[in-house]
C-alpha atoms as a PDB file:
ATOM      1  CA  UNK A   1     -13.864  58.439 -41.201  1.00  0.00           C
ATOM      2  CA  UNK A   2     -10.471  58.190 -43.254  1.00  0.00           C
ATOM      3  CA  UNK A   3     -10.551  62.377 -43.865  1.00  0.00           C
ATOM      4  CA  UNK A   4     -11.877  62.715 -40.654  1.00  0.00           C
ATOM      5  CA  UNK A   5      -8.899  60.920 -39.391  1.00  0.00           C
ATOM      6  CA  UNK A   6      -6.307  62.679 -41.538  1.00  0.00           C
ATOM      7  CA  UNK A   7      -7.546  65.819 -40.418  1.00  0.00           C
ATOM      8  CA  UNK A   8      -7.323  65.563 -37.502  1.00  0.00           C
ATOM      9  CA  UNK A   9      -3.593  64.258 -37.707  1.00  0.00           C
ATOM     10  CA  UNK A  10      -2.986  67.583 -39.346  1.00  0.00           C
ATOM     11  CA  UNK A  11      -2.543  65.906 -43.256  1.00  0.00           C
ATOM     12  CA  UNK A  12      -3.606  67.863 -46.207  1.00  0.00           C
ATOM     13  CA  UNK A  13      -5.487  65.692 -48.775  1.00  0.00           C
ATOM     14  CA  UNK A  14      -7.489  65.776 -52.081  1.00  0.00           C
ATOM     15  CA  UNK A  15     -11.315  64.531 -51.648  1.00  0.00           C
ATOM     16  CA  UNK A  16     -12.346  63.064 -54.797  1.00  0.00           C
ATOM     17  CA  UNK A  17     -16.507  62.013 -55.204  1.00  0.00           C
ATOM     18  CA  UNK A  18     -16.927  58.792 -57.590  1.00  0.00           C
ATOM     19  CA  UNK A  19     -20.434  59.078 -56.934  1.00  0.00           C
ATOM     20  CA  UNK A  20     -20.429  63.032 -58.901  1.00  0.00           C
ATOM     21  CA  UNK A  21     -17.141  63.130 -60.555  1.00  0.00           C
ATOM     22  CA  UNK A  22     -16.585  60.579 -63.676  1.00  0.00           C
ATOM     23  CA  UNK A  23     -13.111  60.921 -63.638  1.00  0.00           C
ATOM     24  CA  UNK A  24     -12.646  60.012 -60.590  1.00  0.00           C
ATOM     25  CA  UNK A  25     -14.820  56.933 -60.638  1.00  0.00           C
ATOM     26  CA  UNK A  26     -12.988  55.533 -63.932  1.00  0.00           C
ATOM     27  CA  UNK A  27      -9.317  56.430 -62.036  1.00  0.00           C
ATOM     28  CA  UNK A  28     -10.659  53.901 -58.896  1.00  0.00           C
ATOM     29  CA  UNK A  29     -12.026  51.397 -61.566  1.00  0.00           C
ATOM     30  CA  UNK A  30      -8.388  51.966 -63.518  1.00  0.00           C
ATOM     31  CA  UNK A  31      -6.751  51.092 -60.513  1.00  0.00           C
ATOM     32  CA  UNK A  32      -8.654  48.135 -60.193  1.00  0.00           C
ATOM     33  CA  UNK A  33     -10.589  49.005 -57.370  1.00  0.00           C
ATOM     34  CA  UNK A  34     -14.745  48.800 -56.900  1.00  0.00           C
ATOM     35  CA  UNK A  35     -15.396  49.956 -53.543  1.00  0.00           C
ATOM     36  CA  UNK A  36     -14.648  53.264 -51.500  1.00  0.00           C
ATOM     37  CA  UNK A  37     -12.633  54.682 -49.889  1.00  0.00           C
ATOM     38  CA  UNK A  38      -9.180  54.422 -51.070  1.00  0.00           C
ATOM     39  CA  UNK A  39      -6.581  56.451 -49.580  1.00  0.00           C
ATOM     40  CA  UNK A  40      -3.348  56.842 -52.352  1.00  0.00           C
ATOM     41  CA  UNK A  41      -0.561  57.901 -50.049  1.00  0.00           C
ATOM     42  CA  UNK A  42       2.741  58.166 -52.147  1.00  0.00           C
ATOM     43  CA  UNK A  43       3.052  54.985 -53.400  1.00  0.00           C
ATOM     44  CA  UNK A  44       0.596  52.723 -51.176  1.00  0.00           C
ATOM     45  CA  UNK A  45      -2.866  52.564 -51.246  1.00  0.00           C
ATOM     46  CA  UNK A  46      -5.428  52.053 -48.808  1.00  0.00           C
ATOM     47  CA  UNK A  47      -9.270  50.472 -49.132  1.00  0.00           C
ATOM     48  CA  UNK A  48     -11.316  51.378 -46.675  1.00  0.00           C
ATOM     49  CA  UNK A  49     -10.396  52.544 -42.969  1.00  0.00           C
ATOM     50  CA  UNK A  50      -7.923  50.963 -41.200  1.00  0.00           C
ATOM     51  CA  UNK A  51      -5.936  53.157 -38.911  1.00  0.00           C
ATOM     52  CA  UNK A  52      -2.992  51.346 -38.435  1.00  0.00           C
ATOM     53  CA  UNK A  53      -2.242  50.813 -42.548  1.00  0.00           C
ATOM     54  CA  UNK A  54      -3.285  54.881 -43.013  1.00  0.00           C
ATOM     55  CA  UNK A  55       0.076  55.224 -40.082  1.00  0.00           C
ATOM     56  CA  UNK A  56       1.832  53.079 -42.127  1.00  0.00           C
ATOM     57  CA  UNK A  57       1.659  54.453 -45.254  1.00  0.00           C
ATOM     58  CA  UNK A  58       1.851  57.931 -44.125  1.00  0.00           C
ATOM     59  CA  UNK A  59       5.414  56.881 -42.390  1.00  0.00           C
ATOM     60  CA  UNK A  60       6.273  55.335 -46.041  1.00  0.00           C
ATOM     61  CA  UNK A  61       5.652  58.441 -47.261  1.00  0.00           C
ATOM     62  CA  UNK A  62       7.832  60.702 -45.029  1.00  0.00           C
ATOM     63  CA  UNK A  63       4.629  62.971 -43.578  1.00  0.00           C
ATOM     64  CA  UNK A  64       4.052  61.458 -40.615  1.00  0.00           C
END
């Protein structure tokens, strides 16, 4: 849903598989996190898919 949602708002973005790419899994768990997705936009993140708090952080962030 999340990159569907970007997408559609027109925002490039990296797409990053914990379940096939160990690096990726032990950045999440490095940041403390267990559970996907998490959305890094500048310097907030986002678990999961919340609409409003992807707007938010985008605005943040200067791109939308």
């Amino acid at each position: 849903m999340v990159k569907v949602y970007l997408s559609r708002k027109g925002v490039e973005f990296d797409d990053f598989n914990v379940s096939t790419d160990r690096n990726a899994l032990k950045n999440m768990i490095s940041m403390g996190y267990r559970t996907t997705p998490i959305t890094v936009i500048g310097d907030n993140k986002v678990v999961g898919y919340s609409p409003a708090k992807l707007d938010e952080a985008l605005q943040a962030a200067g791109i939308a």
